[in-house]
Protein backbone atom coordinates (compact mmCIF):
# COMPACT_ATOMS: atom_id res chain seq x y z
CA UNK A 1 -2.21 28.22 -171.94
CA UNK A 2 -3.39 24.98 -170.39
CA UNK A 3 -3.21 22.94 -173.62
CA UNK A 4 1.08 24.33 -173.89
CA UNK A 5 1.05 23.09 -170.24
CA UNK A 6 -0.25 19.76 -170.59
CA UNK A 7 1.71 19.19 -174.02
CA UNK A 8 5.18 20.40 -171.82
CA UNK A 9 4.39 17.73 -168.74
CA UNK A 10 3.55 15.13 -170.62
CA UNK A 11 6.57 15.11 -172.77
CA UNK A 12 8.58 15.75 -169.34
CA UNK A 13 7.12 12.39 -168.33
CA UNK A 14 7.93 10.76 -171.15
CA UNK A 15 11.38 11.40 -171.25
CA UNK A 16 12.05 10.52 -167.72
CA UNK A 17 12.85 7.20 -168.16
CA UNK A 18 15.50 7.84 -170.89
CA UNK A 19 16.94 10.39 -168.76
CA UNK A 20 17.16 8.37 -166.32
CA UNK A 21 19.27 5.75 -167.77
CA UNK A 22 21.31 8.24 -169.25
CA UNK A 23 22.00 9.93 -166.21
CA UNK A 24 22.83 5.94 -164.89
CA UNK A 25 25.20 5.33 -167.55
CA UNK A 26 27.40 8.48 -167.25
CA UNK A 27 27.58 7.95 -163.59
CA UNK A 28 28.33 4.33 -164.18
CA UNK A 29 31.47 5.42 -166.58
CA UNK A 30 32.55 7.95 -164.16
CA UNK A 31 31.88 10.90 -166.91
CA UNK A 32 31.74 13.64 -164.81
CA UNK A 33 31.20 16.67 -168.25
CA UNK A 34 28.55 14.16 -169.78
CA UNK A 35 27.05 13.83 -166.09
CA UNK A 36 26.65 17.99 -165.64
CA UNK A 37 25.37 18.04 -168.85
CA UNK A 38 22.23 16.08 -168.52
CA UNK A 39 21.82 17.46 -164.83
CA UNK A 40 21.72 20.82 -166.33
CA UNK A 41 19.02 20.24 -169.12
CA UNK A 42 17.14 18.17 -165.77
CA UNK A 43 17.46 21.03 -163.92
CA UNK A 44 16.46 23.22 -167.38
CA UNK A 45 13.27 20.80 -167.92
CA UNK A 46 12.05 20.83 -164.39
CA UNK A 47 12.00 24.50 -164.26
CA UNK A 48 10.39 24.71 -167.04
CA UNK A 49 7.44 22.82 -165.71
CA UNK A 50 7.48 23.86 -162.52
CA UNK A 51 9.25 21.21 -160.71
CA UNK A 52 11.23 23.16 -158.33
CA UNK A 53 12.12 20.33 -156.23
CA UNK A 54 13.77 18.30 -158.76
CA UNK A 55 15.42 21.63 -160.74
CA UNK A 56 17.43 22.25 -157.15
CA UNK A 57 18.61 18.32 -156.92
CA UNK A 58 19.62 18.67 -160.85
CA UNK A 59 21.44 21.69 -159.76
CA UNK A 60 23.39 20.77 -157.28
CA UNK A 61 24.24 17.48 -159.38
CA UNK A 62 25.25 20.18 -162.00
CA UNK A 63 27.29 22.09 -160.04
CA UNK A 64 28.80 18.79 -158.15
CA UNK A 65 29.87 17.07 -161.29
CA UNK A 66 30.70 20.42 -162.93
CA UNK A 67 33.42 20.41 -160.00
CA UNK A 68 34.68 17.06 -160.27
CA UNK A 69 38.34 16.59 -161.60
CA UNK A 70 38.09 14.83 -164.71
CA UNK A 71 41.00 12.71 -164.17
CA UNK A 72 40.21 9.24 -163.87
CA UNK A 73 41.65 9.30 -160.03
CA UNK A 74 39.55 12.69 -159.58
CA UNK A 75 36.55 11.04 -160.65
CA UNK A 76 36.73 8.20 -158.36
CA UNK A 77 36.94 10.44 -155.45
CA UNK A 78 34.09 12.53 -156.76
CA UNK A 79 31.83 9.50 -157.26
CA UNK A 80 30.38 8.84 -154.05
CA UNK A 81 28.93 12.23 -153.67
CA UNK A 82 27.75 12.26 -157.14
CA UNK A 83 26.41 9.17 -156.41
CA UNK A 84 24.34 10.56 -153.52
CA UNK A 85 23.31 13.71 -155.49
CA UNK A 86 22.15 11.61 -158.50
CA UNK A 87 20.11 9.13 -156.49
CA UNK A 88 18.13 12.19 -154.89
CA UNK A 89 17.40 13.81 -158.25
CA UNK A 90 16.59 10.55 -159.62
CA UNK A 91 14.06 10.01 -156.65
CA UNK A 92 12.45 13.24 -157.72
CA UNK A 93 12.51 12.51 -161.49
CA UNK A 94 10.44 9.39 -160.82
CA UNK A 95 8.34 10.85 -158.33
CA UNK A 96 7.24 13.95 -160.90
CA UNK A 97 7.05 11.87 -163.79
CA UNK A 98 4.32 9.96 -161.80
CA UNK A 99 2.46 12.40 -160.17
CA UNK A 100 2.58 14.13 -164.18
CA UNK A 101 1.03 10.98 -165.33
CA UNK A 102 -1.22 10.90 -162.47
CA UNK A 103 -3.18 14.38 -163.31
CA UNK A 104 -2.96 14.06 -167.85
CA UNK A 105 -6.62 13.47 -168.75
CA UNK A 106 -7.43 9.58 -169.52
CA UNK A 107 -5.91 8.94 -172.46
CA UNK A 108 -4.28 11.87 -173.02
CA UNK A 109 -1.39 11.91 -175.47
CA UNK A 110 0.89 14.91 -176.59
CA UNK A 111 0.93 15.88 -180.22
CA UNK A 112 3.76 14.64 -182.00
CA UNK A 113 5.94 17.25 -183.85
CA UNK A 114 5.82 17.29 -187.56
């Protein structure tokens, strides 16, 4: 129902910014298992609101960082295309995170869970 929907973006939106950083931070400490981690409950969240786009840049950060050696000299060779991957998803994070907050009725805030 609409009111499921609207409760489901809006919470999307407000996690993007902690997502964000998160996804940041494990790139920044070359953690390539933390890094597929949070691209795969991205690419789990966008999905589940629709946000194709962004779902296919979290999976093929997922699948990228999934691939990565996790040896410290495997990681370093890995970052630069993680580093290109997560800069596109993060892109479309932002972008759908605005455009949610763009269409939520004024003042519209999602309940809080009990």
């Amino acid at each position: 129902d609409s009111d499921l929907y609207l409760e489901l973006i809006s919470i999307f939106a407000a996690e993007a910014r902690g997502r964000r950083e998160a996804l940041e931070a494990a790139l920044a400490a070359r953690e390539p298992e933390t890094l597929r981690r949070l691209a795969h409950s991205l690419r789990g969240g966008a999905r589940t609101i629709g946000a194709e786009p962004l779902a296919a840049a979290a999976a093929a950060l997922e699948k990228a960082a999934g691939e990565a050696d996790s040896s410290e000299a495997g990681a370093a060779s890995a970052m630069p295309g993680l580093e290109r991957l997560q800069a596109a998803a993060l892109v479309l994070l932002d972008s759908t995170a605005r455009r949610i907050g763009q269409r939520l009725p004024p003042g519209y805030e999602a309940p809080q869970p009990e």
